[in-house]
Protein backbone atom coordinates (compact mmCIF):
# COMPACT_ATOMS: atom_id res chain seq x y z
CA UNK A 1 43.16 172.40 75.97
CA UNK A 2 44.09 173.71 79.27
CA UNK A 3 42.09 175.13 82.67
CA UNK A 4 43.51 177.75 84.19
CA UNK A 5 43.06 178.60 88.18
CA UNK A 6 44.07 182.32 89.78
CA UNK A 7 44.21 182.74 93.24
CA UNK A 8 45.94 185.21 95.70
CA UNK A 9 43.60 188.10 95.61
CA UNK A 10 42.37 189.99 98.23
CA UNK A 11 41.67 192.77 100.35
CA UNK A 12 44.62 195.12 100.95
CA UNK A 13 45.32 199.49 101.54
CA UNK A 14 47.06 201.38 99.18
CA UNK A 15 50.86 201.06 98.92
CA UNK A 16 50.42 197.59 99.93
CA UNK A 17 51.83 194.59 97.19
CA UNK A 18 49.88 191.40 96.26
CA UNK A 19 50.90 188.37 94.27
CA UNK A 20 48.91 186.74 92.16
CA UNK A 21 48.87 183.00 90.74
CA UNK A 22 47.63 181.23 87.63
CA UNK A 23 48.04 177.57 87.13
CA UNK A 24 47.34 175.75 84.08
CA UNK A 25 46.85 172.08 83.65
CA UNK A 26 48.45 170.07 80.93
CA UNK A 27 51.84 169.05 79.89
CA UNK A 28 51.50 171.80 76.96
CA UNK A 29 52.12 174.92 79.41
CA UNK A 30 55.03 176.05 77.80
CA UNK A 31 53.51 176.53 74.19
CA UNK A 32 50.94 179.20 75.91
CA UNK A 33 51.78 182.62 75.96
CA UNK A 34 49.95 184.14 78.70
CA UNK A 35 48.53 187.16 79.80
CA UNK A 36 46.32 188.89 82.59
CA UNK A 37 43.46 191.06 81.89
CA UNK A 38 41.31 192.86 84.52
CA UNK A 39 38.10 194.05 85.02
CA UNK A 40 36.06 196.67 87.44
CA UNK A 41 32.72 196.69 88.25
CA UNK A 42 30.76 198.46 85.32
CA UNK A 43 33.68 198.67 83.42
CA UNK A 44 34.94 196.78 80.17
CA UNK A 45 37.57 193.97 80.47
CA UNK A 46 41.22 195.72 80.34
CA UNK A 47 44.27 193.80 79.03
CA UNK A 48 46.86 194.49 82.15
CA UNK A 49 50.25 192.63 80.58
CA UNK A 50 51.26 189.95 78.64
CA UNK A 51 54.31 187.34 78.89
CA UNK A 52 56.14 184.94 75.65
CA UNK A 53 55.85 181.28 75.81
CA UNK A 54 59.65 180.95 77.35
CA UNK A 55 59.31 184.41 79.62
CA UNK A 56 61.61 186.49 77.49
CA UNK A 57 59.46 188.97 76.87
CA UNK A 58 56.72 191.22 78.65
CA UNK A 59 54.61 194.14 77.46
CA UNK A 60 52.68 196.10 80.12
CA UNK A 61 49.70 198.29 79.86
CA UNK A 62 50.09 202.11 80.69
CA UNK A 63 48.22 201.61 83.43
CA UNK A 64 50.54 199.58 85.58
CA UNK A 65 53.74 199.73 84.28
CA UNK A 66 56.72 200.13 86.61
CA UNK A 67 54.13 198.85 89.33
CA UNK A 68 53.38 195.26 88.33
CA UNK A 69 55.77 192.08 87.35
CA UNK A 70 54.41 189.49 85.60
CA UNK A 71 56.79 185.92 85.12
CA UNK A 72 56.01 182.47 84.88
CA UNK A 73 57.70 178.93 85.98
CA UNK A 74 57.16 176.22 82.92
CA UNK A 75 58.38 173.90 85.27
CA UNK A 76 55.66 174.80 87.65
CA UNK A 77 52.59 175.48 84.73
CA UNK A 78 52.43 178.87 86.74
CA UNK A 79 52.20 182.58 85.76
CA UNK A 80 52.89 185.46 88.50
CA UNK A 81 51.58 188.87 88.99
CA UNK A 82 53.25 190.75 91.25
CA UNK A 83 51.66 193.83 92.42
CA UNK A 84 53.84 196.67 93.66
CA UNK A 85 52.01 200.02 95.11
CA UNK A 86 48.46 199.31 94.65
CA UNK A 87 46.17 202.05 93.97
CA UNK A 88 42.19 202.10 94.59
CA UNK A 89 42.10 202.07 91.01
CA UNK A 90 43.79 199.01 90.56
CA UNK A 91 40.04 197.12 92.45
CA UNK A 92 39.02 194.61 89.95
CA UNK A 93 38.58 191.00 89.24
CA UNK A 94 41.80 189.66 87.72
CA UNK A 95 41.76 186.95 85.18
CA UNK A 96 44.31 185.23 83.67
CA UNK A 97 44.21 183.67 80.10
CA UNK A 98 46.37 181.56 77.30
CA UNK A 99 46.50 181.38 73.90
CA UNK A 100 48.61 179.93 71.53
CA UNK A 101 48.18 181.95 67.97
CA UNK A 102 49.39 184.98 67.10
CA UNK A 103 47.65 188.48 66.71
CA UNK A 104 47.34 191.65 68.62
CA UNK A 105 48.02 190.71 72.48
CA UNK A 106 45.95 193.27 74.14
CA UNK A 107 42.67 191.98 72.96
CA UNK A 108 40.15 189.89 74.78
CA UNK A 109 39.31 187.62 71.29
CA UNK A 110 43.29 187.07 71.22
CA UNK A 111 43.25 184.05 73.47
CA UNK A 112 41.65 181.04 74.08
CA UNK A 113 41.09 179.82 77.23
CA UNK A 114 40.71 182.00 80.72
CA UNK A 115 40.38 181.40 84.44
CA UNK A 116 37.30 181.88 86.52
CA UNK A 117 39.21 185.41 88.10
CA UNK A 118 40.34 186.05 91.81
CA UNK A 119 39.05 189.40 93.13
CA UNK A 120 41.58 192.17 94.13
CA UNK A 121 40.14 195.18 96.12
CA UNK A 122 42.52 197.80 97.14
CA UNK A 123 41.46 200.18 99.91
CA UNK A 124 42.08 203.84 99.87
C-alpha cells in the first residue's frame, strides 16, 4: 500500500508557473506508475498526465500539453508537476494517484490509491 501527499498549490495570475509535489510512502515507490488527475468545481474528475514506473515515458492530456511537465525522483518517492503558463481554466483541485496494473491510463478506476488534492486557483 502506499499514501500519497500533494502540496504546492496555490493562488497565482495567468502566465504565472507552479510546481506541484506528490510524495508517497513506502519502499515500493518505484513499482507505481503515477499520474495526476484534476478536478473543477462542478465538473467531473479529468486525467491531466501520466508518468512509467522508471520516468521514461509521459502521456499528456490535450488540455495541457506543451504547458505542463510531469517527472518523478525514485530516490526521493516524489512525482513533479510543473506548471508552465497557467490559464484560469487550469483552477482545480489537483490530485495525484498510483497504481500498479495495467489498463487504460486516463481513467479514474485505473489506479489504486490517491492523495487528499492541493488546490490550484489561477487568476485571470
Amino acid at each position: 500500500q502506499v499514501q500519497l501527499v500533494e502540496s504546492g498549490g496555490g493562488l497565482v495570475q495567468a502566465g504565472d508557473s507552479l510546481r506541484l509535489s506528490c510524495a508517497a510512502s513506502g519502499r515500493t515507490f518505484s513499482t507505481y506508475s503515477m499520474a495526476w488527475f484534476r478536478q473543477a468545481p462542478g465538473k467531473e474528475r479529468e486525467f491531466v498526465v501520466h508518468i512509467s514506473t522508471r520516468g521514461s515515458s509521459t502521456y499528456y492530456g490535450d488540455s495541457v500539453k506543451g504547458r505542463f511537465t510531469i517527472s518523478r525522483d525514485n530516490l526521493k518517492n516524489t512525482v513533479y508537476l510543473q506548471m508552465n503558463s497557467l490559464k484560469p481554466e487550469d483552477t482545480a483541485v489537483y490530485y495525484c494517484a498510483a497504481r500498479q496494473g495495467g489498463g487504460a491510463i486516463a481513467t479514474i478506476r485505473g489506479y489504486d490509491y490517491w492523495g487528499q488534492g492541493t488546490q490550484v486557483t489561477v487568476s485571470s
